[in-house]
PDB file of N, CA and C in Angstrom:
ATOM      1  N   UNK A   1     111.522 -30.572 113.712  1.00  0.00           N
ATOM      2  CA  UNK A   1     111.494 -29.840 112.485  1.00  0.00           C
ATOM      3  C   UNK A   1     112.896 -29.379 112.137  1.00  0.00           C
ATOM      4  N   UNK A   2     113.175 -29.758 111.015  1.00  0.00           N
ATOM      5  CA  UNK A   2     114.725 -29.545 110.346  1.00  0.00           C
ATOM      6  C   UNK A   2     114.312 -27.744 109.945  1.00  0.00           C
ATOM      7  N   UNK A   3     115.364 -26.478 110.243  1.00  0.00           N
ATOM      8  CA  UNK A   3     115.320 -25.090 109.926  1.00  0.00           C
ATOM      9  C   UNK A   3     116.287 -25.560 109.018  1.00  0.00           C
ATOM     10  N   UNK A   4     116.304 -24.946 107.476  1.00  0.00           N
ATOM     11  CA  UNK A   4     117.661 -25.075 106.855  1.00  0.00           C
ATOM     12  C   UNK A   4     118.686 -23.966 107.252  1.00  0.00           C
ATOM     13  N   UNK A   5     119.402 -24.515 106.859  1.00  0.00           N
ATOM     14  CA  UNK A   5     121.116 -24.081 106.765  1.00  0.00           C
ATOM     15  C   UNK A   5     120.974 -22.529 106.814  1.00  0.00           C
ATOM     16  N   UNK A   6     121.831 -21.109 107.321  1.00  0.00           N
ATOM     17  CA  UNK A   6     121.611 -19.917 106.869  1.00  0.00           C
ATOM     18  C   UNK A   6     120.046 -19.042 107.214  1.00  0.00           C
ATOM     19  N   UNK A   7     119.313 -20.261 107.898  1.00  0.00           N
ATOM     20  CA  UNK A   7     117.922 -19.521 108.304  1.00  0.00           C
ATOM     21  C   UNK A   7     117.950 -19.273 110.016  1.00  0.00           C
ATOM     22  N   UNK A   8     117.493 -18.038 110.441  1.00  0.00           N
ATOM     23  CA  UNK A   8     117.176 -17.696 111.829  1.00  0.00           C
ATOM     24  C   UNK A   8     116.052 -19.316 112.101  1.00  0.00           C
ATOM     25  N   UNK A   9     116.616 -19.311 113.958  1.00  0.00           N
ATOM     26  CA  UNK A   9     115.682 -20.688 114.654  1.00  0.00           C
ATOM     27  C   UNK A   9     114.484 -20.114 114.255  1.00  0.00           C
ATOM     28  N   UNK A  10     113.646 -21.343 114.721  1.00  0.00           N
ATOM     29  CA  UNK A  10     112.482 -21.342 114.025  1.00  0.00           C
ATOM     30  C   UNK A  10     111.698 -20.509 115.881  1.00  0.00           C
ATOM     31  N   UNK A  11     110.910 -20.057 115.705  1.00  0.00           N
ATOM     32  CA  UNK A  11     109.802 -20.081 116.648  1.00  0.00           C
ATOM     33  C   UNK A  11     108.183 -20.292 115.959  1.00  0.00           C
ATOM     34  N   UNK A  12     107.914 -20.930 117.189  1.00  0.00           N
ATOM     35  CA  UNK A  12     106.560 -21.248 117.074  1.00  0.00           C
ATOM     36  C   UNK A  12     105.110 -19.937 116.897  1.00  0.00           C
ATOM     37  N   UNK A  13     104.735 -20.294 115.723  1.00  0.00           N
ATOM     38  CA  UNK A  13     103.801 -19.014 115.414  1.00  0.00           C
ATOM     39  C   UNK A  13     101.983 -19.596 115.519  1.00  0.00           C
ATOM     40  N   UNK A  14     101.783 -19.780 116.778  1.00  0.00           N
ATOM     41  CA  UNK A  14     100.565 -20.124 117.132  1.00  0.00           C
ATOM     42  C   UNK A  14      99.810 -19.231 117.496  1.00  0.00           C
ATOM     43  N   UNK A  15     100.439 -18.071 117.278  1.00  0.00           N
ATOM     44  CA  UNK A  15      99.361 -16.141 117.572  1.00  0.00           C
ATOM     45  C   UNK A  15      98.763 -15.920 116.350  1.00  0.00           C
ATOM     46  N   UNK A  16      97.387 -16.041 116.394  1.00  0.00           N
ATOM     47  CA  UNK A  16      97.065 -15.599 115.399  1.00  0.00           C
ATOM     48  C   UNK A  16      97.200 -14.574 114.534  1.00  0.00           C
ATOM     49  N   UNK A  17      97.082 -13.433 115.883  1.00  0.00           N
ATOM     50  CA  UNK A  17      97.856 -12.287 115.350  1.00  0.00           C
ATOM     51  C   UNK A  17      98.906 -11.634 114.751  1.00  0.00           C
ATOM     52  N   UNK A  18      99.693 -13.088 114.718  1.00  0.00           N
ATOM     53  CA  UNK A  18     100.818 -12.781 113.861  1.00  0.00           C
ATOM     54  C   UNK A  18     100.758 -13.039 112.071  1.00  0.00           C
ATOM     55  N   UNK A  19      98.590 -13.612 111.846  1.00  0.00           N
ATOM     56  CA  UNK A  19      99.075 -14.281 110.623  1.00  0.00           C
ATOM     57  C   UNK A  19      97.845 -12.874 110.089  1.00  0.00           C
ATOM     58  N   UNK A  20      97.914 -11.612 110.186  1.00  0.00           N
ATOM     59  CA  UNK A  20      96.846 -10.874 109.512  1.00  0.00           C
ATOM     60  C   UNK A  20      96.975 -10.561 108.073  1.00  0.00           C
ATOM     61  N   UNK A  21      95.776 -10.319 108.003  1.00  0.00           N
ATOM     62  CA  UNK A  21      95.995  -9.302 106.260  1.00  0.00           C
ATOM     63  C   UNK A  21      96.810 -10.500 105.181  1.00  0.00           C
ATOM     64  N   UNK A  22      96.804 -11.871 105.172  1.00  0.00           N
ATOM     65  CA  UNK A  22      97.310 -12.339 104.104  1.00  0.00           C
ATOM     66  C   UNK A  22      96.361 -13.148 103.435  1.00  0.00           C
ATOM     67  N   UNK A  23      96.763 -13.576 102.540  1.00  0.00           N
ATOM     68  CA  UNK A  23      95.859 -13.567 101.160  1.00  0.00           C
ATOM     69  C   UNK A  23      94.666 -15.100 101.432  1.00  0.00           C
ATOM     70  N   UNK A  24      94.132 -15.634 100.849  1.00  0.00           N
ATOM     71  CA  UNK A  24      93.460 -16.249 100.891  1.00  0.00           C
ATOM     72  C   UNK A  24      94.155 -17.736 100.776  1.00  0.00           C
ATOM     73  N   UNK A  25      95.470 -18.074 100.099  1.00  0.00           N
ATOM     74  CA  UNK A  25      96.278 -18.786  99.498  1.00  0.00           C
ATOM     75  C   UNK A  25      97.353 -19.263 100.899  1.00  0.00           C
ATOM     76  N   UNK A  26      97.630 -18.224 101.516  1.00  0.00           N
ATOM     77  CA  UNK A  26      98.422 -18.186 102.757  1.00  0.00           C
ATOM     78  C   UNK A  26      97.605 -18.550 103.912  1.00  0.00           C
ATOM     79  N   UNK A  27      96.324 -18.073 103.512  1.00  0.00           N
ATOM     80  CA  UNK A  27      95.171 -18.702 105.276  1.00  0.00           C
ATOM     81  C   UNK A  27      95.021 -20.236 105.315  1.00  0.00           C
ATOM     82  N   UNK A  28      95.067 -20.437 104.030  1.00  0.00           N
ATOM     83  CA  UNK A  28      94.845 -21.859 103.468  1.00  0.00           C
ATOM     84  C   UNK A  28      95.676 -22.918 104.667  1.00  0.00           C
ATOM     85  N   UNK A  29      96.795 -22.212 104.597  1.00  0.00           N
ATOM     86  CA  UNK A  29      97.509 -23.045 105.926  1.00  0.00           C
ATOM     87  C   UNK A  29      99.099 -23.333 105.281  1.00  0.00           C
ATOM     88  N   UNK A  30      99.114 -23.183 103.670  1.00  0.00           N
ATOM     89  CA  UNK A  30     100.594 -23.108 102.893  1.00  0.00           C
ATOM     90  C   UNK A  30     101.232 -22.441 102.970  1.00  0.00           C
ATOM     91  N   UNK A  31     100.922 -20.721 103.469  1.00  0.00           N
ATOM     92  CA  UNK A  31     102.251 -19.894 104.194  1.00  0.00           C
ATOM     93  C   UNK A  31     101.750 -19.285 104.913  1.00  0.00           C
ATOM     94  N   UNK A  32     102.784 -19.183 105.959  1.00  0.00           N
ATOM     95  CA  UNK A  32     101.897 -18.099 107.172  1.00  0.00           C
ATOM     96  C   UNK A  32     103.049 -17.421 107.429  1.00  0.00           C
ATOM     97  N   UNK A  33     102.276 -16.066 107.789  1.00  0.00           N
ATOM     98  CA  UNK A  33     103.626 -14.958 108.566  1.00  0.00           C
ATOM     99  C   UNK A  33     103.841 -15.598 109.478  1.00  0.00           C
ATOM    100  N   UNK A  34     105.153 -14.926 110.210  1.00  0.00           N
ATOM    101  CA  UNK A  34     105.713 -15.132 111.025  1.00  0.00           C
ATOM    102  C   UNK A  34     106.313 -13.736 111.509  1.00  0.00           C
ATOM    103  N   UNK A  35     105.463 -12.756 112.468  1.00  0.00           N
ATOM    104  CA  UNK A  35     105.569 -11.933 112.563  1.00  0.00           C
ATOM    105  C   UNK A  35     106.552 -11.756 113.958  1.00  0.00           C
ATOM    106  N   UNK A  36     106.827 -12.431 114.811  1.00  0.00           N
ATOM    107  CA  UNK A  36     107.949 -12.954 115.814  1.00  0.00           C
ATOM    108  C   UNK A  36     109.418 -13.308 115.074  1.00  0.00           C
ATOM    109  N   UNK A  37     109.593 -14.007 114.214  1.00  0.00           N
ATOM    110  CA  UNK A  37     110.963 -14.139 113.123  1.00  0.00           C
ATOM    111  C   UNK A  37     110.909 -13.265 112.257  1.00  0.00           C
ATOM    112  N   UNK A  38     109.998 -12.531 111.785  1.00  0.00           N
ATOM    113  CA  UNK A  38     110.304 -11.479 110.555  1.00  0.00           C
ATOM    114  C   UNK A  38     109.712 -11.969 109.060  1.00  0.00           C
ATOM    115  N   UNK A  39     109.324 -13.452 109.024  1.00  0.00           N
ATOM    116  CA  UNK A  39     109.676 -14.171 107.564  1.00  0.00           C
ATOM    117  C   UNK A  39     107.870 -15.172 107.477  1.00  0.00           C
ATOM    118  N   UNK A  40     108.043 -15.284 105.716  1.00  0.00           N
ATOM    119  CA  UNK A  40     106.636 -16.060 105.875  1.00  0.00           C
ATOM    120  C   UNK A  40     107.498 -17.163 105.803  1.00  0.00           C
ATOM    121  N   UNK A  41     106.501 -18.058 105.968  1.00  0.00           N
ATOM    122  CA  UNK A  41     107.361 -19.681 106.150  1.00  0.00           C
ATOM    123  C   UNK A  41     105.987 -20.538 105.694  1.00  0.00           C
ATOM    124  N   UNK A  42     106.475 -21.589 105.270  1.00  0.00           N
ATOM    125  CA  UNK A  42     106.135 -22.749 104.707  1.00  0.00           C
ATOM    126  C   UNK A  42     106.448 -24.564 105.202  1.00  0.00           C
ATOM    127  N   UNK A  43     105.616 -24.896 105.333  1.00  0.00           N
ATOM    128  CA  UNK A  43     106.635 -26.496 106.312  1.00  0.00           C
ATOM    129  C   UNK A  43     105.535 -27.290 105.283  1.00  0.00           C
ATOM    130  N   UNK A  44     106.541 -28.342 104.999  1.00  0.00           N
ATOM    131  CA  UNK A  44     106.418 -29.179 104.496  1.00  0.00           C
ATOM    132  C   UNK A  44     106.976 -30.617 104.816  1.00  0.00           C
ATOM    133  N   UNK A  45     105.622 -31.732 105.785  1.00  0.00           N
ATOM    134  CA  UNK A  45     107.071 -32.969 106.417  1.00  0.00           C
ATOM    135  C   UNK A  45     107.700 -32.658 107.105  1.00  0.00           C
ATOM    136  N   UNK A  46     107.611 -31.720 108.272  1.00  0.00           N
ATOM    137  CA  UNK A  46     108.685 -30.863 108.808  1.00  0.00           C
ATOM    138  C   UNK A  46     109.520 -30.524 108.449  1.00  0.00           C
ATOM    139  N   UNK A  47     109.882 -30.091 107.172  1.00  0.00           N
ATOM    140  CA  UNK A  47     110.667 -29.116 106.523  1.00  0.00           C
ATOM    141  C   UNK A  47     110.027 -27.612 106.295  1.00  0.00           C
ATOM    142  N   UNK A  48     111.021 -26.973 106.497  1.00  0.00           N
ATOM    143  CA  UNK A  48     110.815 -25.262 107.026  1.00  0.00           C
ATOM    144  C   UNK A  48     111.329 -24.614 105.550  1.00  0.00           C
ATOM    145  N   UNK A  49     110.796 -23.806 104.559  1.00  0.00           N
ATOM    146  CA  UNK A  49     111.299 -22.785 104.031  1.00  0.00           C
ATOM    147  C   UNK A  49     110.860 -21.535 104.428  1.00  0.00           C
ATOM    148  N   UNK A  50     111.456 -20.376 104.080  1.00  0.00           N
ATOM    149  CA  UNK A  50     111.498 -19.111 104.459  1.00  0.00           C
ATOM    150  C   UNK A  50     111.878 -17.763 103.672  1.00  0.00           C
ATOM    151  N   UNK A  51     111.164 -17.107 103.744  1.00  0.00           N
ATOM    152  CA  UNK A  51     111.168 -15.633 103.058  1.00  0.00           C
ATOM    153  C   UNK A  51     111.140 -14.455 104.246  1.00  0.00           C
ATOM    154  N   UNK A  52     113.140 -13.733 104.722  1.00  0.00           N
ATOM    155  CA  UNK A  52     112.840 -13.146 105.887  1.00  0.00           C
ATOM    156  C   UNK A  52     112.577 -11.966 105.518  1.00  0.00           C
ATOM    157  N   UNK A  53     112.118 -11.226 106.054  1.00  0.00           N
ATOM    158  CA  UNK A  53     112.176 -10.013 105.440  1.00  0.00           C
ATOM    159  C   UNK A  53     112.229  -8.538 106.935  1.00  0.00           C
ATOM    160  N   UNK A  54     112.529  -7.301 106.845  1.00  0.00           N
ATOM    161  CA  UNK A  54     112.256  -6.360 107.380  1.00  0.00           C
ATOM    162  C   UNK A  54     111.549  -5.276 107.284  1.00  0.00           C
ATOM    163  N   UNK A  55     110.477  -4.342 108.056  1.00  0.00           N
ATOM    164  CA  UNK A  55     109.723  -3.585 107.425  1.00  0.00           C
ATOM    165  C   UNK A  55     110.283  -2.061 108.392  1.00  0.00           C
ATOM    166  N   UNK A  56     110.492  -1.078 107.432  1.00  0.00           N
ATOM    167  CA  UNK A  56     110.743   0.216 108.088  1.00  0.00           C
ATOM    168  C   UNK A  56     109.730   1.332 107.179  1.00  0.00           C
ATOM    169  N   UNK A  57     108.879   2.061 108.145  1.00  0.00           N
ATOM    170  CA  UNK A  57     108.237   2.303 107.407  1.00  0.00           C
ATOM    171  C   UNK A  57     107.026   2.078 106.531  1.00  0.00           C
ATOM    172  N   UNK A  58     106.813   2.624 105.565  1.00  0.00           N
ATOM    173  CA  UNK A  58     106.248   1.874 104.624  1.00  0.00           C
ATOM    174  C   UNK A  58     106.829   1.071 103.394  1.00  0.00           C
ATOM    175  N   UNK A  59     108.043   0.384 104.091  1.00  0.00           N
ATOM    176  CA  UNK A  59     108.985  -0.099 103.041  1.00  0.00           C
ATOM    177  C   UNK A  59     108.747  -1.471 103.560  1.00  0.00           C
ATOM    178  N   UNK A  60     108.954  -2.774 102.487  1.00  0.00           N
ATOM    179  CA  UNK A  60     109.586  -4.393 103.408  1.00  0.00           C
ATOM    180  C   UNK A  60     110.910  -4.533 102.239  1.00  0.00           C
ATOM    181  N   UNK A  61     111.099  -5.033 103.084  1.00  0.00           N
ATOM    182  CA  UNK A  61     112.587  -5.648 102.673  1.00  0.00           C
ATOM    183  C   UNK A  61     113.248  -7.002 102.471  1.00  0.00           C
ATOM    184  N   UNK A  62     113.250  -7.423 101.372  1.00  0.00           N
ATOM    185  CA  UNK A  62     112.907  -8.796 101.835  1.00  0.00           C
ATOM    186  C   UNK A  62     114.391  -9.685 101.327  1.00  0.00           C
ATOM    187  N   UNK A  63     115.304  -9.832 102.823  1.00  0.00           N
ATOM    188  CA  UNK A  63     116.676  -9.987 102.666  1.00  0.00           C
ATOM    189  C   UNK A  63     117.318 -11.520 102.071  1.00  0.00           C
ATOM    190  N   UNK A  64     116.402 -12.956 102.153  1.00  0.00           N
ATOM    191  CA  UNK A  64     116.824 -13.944 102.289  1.00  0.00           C
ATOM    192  C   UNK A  64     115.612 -14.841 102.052  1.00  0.00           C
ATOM    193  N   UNK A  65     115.888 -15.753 101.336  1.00  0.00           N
ATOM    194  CA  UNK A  65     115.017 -16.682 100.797  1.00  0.00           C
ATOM    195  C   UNK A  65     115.508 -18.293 100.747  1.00  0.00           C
ATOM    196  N   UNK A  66     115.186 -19.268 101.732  1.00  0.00           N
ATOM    197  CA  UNK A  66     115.440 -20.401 101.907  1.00  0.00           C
ATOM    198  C   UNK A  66     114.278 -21.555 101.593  1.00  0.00           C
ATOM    199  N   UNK A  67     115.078 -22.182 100.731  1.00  0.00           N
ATOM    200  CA  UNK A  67     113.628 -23.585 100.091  1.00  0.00           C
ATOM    201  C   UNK A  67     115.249 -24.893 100.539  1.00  0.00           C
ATOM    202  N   UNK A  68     115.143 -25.596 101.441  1.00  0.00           N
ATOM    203  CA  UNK A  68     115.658 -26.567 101.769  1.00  0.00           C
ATOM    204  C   UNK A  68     115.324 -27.759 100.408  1.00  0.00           C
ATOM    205  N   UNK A  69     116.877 -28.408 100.122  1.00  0.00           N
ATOM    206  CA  UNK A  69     116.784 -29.069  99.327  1.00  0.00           C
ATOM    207  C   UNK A  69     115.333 -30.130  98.823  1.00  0.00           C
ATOM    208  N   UNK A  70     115.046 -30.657  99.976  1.00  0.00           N
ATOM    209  CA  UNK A  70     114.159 -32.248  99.910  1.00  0.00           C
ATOM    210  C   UNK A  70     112.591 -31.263  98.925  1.00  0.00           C
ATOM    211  N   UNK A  71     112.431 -29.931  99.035  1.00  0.00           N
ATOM    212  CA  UNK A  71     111.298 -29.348  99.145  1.00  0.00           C
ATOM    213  C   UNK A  71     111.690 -28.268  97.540  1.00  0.00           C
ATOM    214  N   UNK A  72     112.794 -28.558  97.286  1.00  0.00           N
ATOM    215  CA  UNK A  72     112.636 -27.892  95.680  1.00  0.00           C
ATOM    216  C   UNK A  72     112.295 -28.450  94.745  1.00  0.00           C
ATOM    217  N   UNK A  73     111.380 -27.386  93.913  1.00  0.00           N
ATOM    218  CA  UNK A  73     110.973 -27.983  92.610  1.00  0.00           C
ATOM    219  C   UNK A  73     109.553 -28.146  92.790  1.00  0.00           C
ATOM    220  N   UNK A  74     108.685 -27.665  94.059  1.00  0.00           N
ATOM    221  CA  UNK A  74     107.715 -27.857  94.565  1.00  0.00           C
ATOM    222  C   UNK A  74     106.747 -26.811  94.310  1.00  0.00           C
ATOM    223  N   UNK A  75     107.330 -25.294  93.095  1.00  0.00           N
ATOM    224  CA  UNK A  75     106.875 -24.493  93.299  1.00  0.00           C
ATOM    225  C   UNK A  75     106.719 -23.903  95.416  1.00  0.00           C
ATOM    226  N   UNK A  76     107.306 -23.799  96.285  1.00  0.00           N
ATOM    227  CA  UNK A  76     107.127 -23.254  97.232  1.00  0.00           C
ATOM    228  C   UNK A  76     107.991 -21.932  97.594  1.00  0.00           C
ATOM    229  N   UNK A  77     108.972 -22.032  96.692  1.00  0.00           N
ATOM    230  CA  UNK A  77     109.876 -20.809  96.821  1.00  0.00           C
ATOM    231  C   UNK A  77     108.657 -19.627  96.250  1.00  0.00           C
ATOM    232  N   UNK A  78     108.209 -19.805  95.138  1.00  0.00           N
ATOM    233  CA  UNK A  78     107.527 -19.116  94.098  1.00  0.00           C
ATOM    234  C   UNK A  78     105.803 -18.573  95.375  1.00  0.00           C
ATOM    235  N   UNK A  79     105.547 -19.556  96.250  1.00  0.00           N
ATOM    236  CA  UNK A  79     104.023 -19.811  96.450  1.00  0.00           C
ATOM    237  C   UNK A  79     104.768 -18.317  97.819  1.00  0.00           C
ATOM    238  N   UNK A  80     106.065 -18.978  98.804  1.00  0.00           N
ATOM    239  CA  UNK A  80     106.403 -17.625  99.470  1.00  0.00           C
ATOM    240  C   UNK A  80     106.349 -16.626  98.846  1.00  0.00           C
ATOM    241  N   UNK A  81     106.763 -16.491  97.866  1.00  0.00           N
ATOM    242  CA  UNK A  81     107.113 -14.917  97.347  1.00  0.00           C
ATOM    243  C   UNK A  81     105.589 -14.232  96.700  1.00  0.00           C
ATOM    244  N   UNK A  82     104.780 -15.356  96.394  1.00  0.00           N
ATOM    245  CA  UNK A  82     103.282 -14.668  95.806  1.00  0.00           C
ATOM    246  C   UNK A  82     103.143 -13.999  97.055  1.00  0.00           C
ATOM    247  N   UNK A  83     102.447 -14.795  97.883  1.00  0.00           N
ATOM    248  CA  UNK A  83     102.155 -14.179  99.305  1.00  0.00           C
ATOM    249  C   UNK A  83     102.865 -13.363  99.987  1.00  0.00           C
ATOM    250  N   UNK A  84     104.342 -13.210 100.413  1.00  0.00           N
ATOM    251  CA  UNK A  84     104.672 -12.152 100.563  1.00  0.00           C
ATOM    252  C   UNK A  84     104.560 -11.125  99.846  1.00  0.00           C
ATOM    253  N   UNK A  85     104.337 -11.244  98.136  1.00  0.00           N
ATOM    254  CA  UNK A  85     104.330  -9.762  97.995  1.00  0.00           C
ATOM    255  C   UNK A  85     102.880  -9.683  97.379  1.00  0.00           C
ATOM    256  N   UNK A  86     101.846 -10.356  97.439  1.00  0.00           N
ATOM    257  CA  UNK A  86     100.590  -9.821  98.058  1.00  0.00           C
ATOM    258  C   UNK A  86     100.294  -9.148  99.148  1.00  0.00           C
ATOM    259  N   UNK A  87     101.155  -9.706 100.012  1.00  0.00           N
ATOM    260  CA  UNK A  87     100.972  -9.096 101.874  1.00  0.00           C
ATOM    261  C   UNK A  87     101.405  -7.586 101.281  1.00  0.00           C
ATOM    262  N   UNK A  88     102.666  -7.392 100.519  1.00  0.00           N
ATOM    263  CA  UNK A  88     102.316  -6.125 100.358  1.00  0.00           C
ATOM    264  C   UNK A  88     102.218  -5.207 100.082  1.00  0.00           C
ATOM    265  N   UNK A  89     101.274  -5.965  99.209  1.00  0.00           N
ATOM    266  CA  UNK A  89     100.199  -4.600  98.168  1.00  0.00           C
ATOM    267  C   UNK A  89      99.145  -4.666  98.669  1.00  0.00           C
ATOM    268  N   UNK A  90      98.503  -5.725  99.841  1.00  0.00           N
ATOM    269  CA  UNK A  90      97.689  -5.127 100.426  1.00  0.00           C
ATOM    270  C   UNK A  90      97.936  -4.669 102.117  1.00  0.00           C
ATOM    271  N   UNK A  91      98.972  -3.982 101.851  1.00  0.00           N
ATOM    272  CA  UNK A  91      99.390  -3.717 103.471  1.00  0.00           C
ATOM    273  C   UNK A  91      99.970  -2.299 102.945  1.00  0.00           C
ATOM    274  N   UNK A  92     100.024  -1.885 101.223  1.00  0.00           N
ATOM    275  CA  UNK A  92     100.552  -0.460 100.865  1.00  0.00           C
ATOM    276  C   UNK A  92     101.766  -0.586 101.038  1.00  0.00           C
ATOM    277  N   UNK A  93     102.572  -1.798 101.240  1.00  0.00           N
ATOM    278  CA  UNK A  93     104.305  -1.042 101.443  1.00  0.00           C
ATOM    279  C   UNK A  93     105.009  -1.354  99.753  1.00  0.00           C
ATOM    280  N   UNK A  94     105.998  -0.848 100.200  1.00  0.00           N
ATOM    281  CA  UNK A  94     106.876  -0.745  98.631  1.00  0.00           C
ATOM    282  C   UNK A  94     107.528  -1.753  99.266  1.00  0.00           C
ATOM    283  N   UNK A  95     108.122  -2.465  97.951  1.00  0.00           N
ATOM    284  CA  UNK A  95     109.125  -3.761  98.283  1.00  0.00           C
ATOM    285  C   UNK A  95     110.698  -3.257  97.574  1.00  0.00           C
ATOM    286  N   UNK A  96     111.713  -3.620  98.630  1.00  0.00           N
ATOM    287  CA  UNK A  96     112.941  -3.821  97.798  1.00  0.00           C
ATOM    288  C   UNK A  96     113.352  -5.465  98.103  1.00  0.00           C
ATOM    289  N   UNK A  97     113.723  -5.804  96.888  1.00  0.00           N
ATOM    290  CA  UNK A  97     113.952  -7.267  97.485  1.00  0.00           C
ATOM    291  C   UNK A  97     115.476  -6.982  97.436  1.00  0.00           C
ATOM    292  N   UNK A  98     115.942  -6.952  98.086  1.00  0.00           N
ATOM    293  CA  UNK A  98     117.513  -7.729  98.460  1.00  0.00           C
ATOM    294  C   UNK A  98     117.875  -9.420  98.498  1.00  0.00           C
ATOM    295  N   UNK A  99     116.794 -10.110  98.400  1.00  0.00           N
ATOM    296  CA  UNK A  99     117.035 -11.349  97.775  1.00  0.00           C
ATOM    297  C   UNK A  99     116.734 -11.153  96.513  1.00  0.00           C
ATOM    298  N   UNK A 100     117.667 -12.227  96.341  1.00  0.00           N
ATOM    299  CA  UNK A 100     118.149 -12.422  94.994  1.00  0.00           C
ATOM    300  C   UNK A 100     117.023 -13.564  94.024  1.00  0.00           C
ATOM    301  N   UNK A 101     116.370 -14.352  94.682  1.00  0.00           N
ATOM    302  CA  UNK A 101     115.333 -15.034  94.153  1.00  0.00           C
ATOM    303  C   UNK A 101     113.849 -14.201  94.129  1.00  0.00           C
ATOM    304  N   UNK A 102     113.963 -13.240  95.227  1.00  0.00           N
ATOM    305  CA  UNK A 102     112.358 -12.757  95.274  1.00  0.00           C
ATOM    306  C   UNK A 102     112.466 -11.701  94.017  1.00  0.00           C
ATOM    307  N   UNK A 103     113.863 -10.775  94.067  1.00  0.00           N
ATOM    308  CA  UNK A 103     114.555 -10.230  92.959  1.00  0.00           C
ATOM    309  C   UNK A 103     114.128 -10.325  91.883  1.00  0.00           C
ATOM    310  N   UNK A 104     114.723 -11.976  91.188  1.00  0.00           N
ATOM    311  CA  UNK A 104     114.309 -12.510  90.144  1.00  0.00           C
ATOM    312  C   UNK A 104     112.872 -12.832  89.385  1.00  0.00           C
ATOM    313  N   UNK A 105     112.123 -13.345  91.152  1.00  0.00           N
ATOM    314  CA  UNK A 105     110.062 -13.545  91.082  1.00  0.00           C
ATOM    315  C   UNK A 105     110.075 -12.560  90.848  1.00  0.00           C
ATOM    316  N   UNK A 106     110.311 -11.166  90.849  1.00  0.00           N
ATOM    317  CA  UNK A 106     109.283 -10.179  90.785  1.00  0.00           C
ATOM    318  C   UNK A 106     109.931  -9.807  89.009  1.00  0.00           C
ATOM    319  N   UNK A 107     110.860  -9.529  88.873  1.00  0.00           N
ATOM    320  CA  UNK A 107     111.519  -9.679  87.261  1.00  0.00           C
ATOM    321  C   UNK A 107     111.014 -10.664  86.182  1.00  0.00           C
ATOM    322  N   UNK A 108     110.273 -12.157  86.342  1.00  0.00           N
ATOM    323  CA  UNK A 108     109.569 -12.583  85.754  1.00  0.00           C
ATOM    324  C   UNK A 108     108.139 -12.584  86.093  1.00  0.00           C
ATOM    325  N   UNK A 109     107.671 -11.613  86.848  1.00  0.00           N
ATOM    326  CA  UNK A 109     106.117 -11.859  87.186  1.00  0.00           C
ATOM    327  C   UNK A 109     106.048 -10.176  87.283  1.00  0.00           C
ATOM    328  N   UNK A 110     105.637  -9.243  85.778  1.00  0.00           N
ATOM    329  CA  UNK A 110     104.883  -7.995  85.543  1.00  0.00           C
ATOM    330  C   UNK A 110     104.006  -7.767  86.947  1.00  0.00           C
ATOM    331  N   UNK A 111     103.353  -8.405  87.407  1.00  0.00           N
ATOM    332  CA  UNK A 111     102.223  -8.088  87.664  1.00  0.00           C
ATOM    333  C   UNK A 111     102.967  -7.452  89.521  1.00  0.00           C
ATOM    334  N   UNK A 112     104.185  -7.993  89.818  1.00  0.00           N
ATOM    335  CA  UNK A 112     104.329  -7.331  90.715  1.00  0.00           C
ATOM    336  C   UNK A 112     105.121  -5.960  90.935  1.00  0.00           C
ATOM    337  N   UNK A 113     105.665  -5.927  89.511  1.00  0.00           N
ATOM    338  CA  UNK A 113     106.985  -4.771  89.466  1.00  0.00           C
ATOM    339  C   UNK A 113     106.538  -3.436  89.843  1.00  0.00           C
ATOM    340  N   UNK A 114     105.418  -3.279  89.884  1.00  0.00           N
ATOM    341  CA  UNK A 114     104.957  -2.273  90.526  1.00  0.00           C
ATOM    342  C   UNK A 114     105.248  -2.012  91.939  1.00  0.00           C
ATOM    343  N   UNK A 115     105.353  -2.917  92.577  1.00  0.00           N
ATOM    344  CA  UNK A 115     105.417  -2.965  94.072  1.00  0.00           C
ATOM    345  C   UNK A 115     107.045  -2.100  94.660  1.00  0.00           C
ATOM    346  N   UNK A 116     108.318  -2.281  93.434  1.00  0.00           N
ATOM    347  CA  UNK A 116     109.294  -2.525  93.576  1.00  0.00           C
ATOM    348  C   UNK A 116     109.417  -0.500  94.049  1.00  0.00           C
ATOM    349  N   UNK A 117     110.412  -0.069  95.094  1.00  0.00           N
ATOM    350  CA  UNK A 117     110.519   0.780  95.172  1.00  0.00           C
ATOM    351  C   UNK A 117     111.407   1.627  94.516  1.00  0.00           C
ATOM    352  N   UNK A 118     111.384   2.853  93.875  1.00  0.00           N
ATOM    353  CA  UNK A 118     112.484   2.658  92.437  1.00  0.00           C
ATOM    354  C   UNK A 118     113.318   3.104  93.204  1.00  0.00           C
ATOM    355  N   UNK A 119     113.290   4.105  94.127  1.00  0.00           N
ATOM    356  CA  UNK A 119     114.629   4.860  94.870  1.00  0.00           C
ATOM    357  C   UNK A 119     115.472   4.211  95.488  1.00  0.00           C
ATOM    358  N   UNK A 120     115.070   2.365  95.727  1.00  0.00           N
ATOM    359  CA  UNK A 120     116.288   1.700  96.778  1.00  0.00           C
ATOM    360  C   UNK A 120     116.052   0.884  96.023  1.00  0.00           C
ATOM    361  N   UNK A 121     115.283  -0.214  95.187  1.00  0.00           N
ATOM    362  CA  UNK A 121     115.074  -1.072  94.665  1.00  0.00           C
ATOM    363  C   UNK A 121     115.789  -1.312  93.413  1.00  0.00           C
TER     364      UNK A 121
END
């Protein structure tokens, strides 16, 4: 499995327990947490994208967003960021995105700006 460029190694997320509380879209088997790396991830062909993020609190943070070339245009950047920030509004945390693409998803998609925390966000 190719990790792109700028992304933490990959580890293997065969704990279930690492894939709770996500949406119906993510059980499906198209993104799963990755609660050992920090990030939901997506493989495609053995290609890896990634949404890492950190949680303090009741805050996530979501620092870095990787869609490897062969796999853009696939809507999968967009399908990470639903699911991560479903994970959480139903997990209650406030989101600051510090990426700059999840940034942008949540700036064209109303329906999540709520999530956004105004005091760091």
């Amino acid at each position: 499995m190719r990790v792109p460029a700028l992304c933490f190694a990959y580890h293997s997320c065969n704990n279930h327990a690492n894939h709770e509380n996500l949406t119906e879209e993510a059980k499906s088997g198209t993104v799963r947490k990755n609660t050992t790396a920090k990030r939901f991830e997506s493989e495609v062909d053995g290609e890896l994208a990634v949404s890492n993020y950190t949680v303090r609190g009741n805050v996530i943070y979501f620092t870095h967003t990787e869609v490897p070339p062969s796999m853009e245009g696939q809507g999968i950047g967009k399908t990470l960021a639903r699911a991560a920030l479903d994970y959480a509004r139903e997990n209650h945390l406030r989101v600051v995105p510090r990426c700059q693409f999840i940034s942008a998803f949540i700036d064209s998609h109303q329906e999540y700006q709520d999530l956004v925390d105004a005091d760091t966000g």
